[in-house]
N, C-alpha and C. Protein backbone atom coordinates (compact mmCIF):
# COMPACT_ATOMS: atom_id res chain seq x y z
N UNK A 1 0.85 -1.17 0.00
CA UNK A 1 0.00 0.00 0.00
C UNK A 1 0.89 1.23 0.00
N UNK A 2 0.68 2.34 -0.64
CA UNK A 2 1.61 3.42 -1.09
C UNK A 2 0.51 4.40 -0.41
N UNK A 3 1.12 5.39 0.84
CA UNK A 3 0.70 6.39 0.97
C UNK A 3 0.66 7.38 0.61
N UNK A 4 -0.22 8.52 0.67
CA UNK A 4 -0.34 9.82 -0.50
C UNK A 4 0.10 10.89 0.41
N UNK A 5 1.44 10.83 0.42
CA UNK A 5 1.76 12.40 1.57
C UNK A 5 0.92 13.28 2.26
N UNK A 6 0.58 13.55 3.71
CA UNK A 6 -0.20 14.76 3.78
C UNK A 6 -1.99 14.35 3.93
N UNK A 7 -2.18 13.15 3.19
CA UNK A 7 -3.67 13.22 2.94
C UNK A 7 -4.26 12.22 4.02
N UNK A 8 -3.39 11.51 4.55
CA UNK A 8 -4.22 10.35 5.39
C UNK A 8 -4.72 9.52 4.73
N UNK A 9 -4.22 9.34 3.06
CA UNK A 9 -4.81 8.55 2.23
C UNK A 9 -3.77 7.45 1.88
N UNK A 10 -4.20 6.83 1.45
CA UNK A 10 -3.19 5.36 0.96
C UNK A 10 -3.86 4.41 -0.28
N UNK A 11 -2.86 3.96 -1.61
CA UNK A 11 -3.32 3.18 -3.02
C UNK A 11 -3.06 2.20 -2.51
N UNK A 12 -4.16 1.30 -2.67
CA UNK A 12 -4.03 -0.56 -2.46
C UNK A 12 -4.32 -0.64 -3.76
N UNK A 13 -3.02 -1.50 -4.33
CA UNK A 13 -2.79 -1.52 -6.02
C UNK A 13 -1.08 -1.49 -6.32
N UNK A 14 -1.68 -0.97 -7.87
CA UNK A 14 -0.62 -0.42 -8.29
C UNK A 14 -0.60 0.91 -8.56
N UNK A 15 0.55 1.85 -9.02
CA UNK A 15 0.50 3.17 -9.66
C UNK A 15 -0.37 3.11 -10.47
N UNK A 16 -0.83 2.09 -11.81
CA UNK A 16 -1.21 1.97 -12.68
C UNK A 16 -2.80 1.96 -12.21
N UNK A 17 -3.23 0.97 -11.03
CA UNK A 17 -5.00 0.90 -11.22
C UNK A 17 -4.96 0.13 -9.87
N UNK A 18 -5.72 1.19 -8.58
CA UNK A 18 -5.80 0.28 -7.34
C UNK A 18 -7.36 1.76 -7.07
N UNK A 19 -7.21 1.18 -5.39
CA UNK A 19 -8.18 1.47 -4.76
C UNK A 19 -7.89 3.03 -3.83
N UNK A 20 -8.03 4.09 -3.74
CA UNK A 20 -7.65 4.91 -2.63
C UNK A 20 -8.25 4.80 -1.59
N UNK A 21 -7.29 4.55 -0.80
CA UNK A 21 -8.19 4.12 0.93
C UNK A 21 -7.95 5.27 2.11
N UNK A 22 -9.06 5.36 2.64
CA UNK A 22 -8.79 6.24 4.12
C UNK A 22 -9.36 5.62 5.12
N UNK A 23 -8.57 5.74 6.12
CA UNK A 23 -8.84 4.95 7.65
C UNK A 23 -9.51 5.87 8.54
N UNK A 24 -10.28 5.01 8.92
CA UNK A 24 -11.27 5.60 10.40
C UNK A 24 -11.50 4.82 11.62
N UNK A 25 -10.42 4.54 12.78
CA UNK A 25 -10.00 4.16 13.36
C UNK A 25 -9.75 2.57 13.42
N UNK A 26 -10.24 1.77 13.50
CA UNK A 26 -9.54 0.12 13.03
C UNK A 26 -9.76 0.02 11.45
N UNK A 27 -10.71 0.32 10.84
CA UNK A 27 -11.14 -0.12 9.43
C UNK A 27 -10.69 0.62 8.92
N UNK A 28 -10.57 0.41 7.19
CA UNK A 28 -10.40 0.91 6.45
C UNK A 28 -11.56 1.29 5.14
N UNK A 29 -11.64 2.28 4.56
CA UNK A 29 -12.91 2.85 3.32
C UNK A 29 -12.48 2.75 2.21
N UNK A 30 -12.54 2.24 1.42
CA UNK A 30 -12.17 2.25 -0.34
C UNK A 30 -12.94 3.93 -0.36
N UNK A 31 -12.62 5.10 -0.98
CA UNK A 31 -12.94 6.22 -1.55
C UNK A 31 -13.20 6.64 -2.51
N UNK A 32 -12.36 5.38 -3.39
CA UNK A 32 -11.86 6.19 -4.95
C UNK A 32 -11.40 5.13 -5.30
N UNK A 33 -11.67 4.90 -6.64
CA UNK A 33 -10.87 4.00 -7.76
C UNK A 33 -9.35 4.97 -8.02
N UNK A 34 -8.31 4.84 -8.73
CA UNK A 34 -7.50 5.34 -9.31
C UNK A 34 -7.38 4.69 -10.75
N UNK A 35 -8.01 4.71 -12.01
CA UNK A 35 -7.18 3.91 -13.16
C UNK A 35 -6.85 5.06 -14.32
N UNK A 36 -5.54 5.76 -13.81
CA UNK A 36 -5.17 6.46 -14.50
C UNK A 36 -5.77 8.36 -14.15
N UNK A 37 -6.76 7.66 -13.57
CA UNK A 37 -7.66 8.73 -13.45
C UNK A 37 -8.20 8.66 -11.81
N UNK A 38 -8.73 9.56 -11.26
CA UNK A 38 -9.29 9.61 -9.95
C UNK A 38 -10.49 9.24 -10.18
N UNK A 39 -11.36 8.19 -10.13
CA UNK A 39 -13.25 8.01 -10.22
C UNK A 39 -13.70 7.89 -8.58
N UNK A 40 -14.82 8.16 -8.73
CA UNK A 40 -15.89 8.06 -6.72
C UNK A 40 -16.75 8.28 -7.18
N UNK A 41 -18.27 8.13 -5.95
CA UNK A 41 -18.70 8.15 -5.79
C UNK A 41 -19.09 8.28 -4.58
N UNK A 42 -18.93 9.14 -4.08
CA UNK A 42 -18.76 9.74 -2.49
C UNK A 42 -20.16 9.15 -1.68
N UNK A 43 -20.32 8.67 -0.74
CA UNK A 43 -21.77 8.52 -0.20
C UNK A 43 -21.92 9.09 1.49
N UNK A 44 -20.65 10.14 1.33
CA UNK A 44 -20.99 10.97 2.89
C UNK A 44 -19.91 12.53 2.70
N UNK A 45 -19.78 13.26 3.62
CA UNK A 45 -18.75 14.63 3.73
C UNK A 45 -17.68 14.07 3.94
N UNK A 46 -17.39 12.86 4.48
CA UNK A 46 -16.40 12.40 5.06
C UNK A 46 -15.77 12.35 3.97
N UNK A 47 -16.30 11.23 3.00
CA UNK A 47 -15.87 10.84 1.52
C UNK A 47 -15.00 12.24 0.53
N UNK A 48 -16.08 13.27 0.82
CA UNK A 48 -15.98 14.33 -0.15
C UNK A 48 -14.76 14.75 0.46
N UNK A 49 -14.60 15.09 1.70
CA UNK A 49 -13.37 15.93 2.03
C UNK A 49 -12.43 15.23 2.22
N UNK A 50 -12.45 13.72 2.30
CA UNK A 50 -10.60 13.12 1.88
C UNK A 50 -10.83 13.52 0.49
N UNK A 51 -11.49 13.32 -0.95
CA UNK A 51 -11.03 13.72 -1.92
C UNK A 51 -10.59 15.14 -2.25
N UNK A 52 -11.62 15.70 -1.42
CA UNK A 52 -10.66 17.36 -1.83
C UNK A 52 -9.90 17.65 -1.40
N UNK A 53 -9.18 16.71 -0.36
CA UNK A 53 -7.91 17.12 0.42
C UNK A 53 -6.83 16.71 -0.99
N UNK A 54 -7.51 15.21 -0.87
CA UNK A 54 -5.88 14.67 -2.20
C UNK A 54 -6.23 15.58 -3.48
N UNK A 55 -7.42 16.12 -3.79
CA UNK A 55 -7.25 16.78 -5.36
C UNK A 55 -6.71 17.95 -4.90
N UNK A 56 -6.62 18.73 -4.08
CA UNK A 56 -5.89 19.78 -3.52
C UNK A 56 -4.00 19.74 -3.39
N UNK A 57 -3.78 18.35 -2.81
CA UNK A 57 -2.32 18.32 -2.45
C UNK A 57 -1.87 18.02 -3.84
N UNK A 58 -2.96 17.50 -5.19
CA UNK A 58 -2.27 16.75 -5.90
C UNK A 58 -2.48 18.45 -6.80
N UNK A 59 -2.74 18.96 -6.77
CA UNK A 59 -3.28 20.67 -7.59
C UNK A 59 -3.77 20.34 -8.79
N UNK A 60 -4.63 19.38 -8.13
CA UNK A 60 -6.04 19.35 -9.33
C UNK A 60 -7.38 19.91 -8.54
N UNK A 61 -8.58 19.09 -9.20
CA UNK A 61 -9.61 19.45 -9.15
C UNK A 61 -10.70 18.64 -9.20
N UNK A 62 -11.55 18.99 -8.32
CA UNK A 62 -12.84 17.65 -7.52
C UNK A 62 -13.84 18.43 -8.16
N UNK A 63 -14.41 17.61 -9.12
CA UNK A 63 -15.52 17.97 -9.92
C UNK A 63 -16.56 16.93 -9.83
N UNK A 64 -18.06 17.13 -9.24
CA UNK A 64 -19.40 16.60 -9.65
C UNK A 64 -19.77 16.26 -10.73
N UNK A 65 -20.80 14.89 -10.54
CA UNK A 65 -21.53 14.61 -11.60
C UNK A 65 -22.43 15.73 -12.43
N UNK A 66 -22.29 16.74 -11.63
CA UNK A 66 -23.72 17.68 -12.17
C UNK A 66 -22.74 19.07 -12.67
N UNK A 67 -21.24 18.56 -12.41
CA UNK A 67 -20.55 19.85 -13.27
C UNK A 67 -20.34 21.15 -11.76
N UNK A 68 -20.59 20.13 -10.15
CA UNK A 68 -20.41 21.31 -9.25
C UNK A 68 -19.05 21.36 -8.68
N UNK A 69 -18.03 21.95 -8.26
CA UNK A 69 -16.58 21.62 -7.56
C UNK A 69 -16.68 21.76 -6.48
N UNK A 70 -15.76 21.28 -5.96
CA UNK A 70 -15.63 20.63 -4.46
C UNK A 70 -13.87 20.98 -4.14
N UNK A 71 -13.45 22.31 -3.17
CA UNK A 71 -12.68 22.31 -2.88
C UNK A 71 -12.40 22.59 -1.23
N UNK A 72 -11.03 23.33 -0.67
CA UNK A 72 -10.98 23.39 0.35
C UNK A 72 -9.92 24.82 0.57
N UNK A 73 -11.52 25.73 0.77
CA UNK A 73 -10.75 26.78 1.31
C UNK A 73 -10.44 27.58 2.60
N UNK A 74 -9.41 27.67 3.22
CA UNK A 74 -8.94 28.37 4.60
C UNK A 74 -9.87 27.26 5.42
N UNK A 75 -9.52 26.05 5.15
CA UNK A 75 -9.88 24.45 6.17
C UNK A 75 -11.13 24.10 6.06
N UNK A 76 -12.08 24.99 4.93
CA UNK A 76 -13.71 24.77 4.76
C UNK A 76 -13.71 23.72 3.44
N UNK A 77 -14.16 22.95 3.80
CA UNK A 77 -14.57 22.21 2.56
C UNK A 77 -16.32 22.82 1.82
N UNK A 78 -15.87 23.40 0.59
CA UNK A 78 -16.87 24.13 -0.04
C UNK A 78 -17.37 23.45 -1.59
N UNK A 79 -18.27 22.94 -1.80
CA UNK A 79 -18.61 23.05 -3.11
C UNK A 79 -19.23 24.46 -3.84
N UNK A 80 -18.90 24.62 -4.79
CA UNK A 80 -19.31 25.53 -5.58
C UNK A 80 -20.03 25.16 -7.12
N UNK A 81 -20.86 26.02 -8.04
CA UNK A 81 -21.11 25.68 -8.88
C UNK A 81 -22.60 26.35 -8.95
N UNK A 82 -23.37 26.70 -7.30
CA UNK A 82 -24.51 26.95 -7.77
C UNK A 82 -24.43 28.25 -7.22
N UNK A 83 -25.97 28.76 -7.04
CA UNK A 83 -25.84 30.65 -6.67
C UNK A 83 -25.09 30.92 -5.56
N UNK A 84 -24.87 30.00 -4.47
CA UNK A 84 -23.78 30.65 -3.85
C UNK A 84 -23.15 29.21 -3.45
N UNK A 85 -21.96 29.33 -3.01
CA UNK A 85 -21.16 28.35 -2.10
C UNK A 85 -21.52 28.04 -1.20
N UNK A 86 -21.48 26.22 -0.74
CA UNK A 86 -22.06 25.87 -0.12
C UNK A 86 -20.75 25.13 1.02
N UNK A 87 -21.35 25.42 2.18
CA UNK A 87 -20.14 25.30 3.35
C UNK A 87 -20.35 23.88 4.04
N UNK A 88 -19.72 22.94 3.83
CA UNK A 88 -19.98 21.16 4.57
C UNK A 88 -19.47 21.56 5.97
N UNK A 89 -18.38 22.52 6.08
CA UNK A 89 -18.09 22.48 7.57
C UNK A 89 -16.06 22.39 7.39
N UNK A 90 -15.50 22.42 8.63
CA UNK A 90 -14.00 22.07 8.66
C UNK A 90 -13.80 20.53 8.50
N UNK A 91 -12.81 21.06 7.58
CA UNK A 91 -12.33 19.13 7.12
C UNK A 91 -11.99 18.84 8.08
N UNK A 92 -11.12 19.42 9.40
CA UNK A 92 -10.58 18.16 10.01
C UNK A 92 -11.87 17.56 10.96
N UNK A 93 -12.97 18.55 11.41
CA UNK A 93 -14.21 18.20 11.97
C UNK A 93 -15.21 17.02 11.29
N UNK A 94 -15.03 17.19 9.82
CA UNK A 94 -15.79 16.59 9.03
C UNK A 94 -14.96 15.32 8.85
N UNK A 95 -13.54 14.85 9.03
CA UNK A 95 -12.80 13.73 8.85
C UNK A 95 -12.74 13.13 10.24
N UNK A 96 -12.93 13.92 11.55
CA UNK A 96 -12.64 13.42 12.32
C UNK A 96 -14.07 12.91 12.78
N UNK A 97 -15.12 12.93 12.62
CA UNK A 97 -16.09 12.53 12.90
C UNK A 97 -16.67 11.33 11.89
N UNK A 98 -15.68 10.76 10.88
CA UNK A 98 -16.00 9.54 10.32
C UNK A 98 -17.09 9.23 9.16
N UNK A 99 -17.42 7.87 8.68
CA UNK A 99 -17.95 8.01 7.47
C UNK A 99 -19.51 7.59 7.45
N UNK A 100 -19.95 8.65 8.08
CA UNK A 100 -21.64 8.46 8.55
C UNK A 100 -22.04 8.59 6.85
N UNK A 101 -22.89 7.86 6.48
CA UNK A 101 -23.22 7.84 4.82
C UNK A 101 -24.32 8.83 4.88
N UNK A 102 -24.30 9.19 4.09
CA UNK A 102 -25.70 9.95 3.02
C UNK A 102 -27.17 9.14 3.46
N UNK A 103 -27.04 8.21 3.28
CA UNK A 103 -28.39 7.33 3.36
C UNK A 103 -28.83 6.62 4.61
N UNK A 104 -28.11 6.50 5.07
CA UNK A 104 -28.63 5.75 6.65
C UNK A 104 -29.13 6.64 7.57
């Protein structure tokens, strides 16, 4: 497993095509495919703000299905895209409180 500097993230794989994982205290979360490319499907804040942490360290860019972005400014994880910016809260609040899903 190859860790991603900085992000609390780690590739189970290869460079070429694995899994991006983030830990929340014994277990571990698949987040993200990597094949060549970053793919998700986020199903909580938790999800969203490890990816905008690594599309941040990596100085890219966390883009929605619906064309909205998802970044992290002055420790806010913000999507943008519609009439105004929308505030999830502080990443480390929003990471440290784990991967409560969308749906449950």
């Amino acid at each position: 497993m190859t860790s991603a500097a900085g992000t609390g993230l780690s590739l189970r794989g290869t460079p070429e095509s694995g899994e991006v994982v983030a830990r929340h205290g014994d277990a571990e979360y698949a987040v993200a495919v990597w094949q060549g490319r970053l793919y998700g499907k986020p199903a909580s804040d938790w999800e969203v703000a490890h990816l905008a942490r690594l599309a941040g360290a990596l100085g890219a860019g966390l883009v929605g299905e619906d064309g909205e972005t998802y970044g992290v400014r002055d420790g806010v994880l913000e999507q943008a895209g519609g009439a105004s910016p929308y505030e999830f809260g502080k990443v480390d609040d929003i990471i440290a409180t784990g991967p409560a899903r969308w749906d449950t």
